[in-house]
Protein backbone atom coordinates (compact mmCIF):
# COMPACT_ATOMS: atom_id res chain seq x y z
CA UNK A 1 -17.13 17.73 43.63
CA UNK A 2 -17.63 14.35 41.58
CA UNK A 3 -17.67 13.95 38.37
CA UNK A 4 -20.96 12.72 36.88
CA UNK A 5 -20.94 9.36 34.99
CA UNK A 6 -21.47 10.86 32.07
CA UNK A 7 -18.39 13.00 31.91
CA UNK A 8 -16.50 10.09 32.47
CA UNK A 9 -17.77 7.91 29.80
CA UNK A 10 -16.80 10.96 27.90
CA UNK A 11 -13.31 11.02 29.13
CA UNK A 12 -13.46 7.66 28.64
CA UNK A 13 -14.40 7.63 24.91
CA UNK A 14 -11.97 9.96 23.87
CA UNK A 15 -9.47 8.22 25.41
CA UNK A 16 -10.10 4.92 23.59
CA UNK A 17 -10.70 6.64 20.30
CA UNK A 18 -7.20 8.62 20.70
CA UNK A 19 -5.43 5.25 21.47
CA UNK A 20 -7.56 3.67 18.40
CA UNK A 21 -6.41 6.36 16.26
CA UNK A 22 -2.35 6.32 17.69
CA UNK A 23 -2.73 2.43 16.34
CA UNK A 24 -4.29 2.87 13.14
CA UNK A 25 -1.76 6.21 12.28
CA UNK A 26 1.00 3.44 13.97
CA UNK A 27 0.19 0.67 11.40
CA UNK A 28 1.43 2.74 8.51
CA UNK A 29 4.34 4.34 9.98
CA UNK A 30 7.64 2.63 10.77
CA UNK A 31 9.07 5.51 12.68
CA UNK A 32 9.48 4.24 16.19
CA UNK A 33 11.38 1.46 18.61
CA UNK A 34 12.41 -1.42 16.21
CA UNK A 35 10.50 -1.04 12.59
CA UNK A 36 12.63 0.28 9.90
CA UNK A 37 12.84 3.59 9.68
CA UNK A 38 11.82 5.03 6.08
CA UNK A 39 15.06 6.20 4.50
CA UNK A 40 17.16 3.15 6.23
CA UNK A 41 19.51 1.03 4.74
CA UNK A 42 17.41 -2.62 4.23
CA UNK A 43 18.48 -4.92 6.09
CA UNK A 44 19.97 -8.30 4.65
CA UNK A 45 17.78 -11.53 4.52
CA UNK A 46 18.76 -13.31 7.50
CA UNK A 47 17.83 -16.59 9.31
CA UNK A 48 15.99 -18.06 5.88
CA UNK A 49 15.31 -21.73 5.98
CA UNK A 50 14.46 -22.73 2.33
CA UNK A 51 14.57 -20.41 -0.76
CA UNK A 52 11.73 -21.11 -3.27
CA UNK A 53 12.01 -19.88 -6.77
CA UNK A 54 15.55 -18.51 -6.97
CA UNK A 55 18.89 -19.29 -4.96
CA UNK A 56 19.61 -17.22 -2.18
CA UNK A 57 19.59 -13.32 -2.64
CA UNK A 58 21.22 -10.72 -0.68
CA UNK A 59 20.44 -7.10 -0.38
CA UNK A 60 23.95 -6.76 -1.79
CA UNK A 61 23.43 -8.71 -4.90
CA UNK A 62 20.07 -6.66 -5.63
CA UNK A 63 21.38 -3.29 -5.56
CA UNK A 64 20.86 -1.16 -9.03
CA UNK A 65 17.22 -3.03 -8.53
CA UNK A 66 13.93 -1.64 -7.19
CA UNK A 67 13.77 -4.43 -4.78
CA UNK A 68 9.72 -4.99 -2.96
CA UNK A 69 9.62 -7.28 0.47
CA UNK A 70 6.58 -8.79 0.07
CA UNK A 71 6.18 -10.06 3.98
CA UNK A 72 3.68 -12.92 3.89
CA UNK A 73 2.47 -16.36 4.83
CA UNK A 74 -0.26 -18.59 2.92
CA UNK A 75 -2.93 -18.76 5.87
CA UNK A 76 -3.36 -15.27 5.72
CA UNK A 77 -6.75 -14.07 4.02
CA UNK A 78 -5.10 -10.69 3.66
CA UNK A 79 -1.88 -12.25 2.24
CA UNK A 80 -4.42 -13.62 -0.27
CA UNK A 81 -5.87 -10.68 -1.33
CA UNK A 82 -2.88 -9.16 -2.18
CA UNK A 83 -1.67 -11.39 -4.28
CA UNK A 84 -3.38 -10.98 -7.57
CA UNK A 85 -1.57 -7.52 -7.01
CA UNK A 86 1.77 -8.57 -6.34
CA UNK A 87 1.81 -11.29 -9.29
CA UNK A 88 0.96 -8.57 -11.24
CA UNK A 89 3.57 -6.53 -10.75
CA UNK A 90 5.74 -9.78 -10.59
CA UNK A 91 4.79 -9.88 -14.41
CA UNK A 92 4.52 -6.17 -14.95
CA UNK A 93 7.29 -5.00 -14.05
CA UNK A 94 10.13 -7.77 -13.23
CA UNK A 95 11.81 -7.03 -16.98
CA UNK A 96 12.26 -3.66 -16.33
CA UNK A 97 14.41 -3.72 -12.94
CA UNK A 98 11.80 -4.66 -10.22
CA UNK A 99 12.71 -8.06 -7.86
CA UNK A 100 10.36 -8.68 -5.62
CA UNK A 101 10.56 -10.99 -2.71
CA UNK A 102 8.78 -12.71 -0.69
CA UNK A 103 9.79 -13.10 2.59
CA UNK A 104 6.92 -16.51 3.99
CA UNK A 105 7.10 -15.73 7.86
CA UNK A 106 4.70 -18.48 9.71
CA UNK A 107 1.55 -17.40 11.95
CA UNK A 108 0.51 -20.86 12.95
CA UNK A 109 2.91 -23.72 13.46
CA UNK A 110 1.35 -25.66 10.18
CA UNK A 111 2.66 -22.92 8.11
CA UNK A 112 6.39 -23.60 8.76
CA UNK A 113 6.54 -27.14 7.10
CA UNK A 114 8.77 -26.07 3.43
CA UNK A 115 6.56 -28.78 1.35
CA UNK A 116 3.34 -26.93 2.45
CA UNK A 117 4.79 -23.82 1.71
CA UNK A 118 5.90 -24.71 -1.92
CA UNK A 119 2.44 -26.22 -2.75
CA UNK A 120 1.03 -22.87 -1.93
CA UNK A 121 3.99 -21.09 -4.09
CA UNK A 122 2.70 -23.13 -6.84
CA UNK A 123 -1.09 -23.40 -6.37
CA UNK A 124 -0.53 -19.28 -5.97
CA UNK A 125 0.86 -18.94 -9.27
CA UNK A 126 4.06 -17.14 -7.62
CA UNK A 127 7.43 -16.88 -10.01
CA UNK A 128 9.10 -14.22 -7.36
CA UNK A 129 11.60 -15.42 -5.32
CA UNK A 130 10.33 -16.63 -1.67
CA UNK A 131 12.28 -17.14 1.49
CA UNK A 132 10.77 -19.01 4.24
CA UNK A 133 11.87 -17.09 7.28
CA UNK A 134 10.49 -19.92 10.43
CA UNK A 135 12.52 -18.48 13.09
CA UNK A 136 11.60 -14.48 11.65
CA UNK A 137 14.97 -13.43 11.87
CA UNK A 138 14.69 -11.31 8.73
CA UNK A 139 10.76 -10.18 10.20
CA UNK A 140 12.86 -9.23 13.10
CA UNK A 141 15.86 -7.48 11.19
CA UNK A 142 12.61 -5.33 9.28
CA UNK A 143 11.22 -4.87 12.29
CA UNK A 144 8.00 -6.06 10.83
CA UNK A 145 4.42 -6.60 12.90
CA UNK A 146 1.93 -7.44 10.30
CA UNK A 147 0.98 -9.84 7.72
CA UNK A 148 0.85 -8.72 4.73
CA UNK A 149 3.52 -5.77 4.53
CA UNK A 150 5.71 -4.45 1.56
CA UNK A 151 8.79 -2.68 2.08
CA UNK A 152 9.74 -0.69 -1.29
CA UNK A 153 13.55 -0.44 -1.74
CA UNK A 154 15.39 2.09 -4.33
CA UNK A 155 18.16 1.32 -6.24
CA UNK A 156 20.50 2.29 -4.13
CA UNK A 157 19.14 -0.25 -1.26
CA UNK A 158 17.11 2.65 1.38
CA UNK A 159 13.78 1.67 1.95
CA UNK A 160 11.09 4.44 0.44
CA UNK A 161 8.30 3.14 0.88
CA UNK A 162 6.21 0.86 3.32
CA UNK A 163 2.35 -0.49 3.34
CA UNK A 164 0.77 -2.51 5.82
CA UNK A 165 -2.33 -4.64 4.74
CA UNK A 166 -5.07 -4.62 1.58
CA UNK A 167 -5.16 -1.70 -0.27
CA UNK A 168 -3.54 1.11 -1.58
CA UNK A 169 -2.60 -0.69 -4.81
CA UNK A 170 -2.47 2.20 -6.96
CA UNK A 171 -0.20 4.01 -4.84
CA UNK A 172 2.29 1.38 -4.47
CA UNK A 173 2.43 0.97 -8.39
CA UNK A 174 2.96 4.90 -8.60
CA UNK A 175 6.04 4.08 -6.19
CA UNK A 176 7.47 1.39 -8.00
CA UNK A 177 7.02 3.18 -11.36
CA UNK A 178 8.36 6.17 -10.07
CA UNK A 179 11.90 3.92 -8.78
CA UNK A 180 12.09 2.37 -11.62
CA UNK A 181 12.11 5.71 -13.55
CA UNK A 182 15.11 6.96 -11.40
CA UNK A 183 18.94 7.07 -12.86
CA UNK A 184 20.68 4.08 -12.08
């Protein structure tokens, strides 16, 4: 017996929307292969080419600090968006124990030239250190996919947190207000 046409375009649906929603569950879960797993030790800044806003950090140097990896680059529309948000906190919170950094990993070749990248630093407004990471070796050593993604780290340097993309603002406040409350 055949199947009719439209039991496969059925099949066939189903199929595509379970693989849609294994990517969309995927993009906000670091659980698998490379990414970070939630919980892990952060990995050290590696690779950077130019620091922007502050000498070089290590993970090291920033423990005792709520620390957020702000992965970014200044084409990104998305990256954009975010920012307002991230300044914010930047301002917010930077007095009371929060560092964040940004960790400028290019998408196009354009975006790997250090002057271009510190006219966008400025025209952005952004006081948070910013590491230009060309070759991605600290995307790499996050295990990181997307543009933009934060990485929340405790005091204690164990990533507890991770977004991918616009959005979810309020939650990642609630996060970092709920590290910063922790015991040292």
């Amino acid at each position: 017996m055949q199947p009719s046409v439209r039991s496969i375009g059925i099949v066939a649906a189903l199929v595509l929307a379970a693989a849609a929603a294994s990517i969309v569950q995927g993009a906000n879960r670091f659980d698998g292969g490379t990414p970070v797993r939630v919980h892990a030790a952060a990995p050290e800044f590696t690779g950077i080419d130019h620091w922007f806003n502050s000498p070089p950090l290590t993970m090291g140097e920033l423990r005792g600090k709520v620390v957020l990896v702000d992965f970014w680059t200044y084409g990104c529309i998305n990256c954009f968006h975010t920012l307002p948000y991230v300044n914010d906190w930047d301002r917010r919170y930077r007095g009371k124990g929060l560092t964040i950094v940004g960790i400028h990993t290019p998408e196009f070749p354009t975006e790997r030239i250090s002057d271009s990248v510190k006219e966008a630093i400025q025209r952005d407004g952004i006081h948070f250190p910013v590491a230009q990471d060309n070759e991605y070796a600290t995307w790499n050593a996050y295990g990181n996919r997307y543009w933009p993604a934060f990485y929340l780290i405790d005091k204690k340097g164990h990533i507890v947190y991770t977004h991918v993309g616009e959005g979810d603002y309020q939650q990642t406040q609630a996060w970092i207000e709920k590290l910063l409350a922790e015991p040292d």
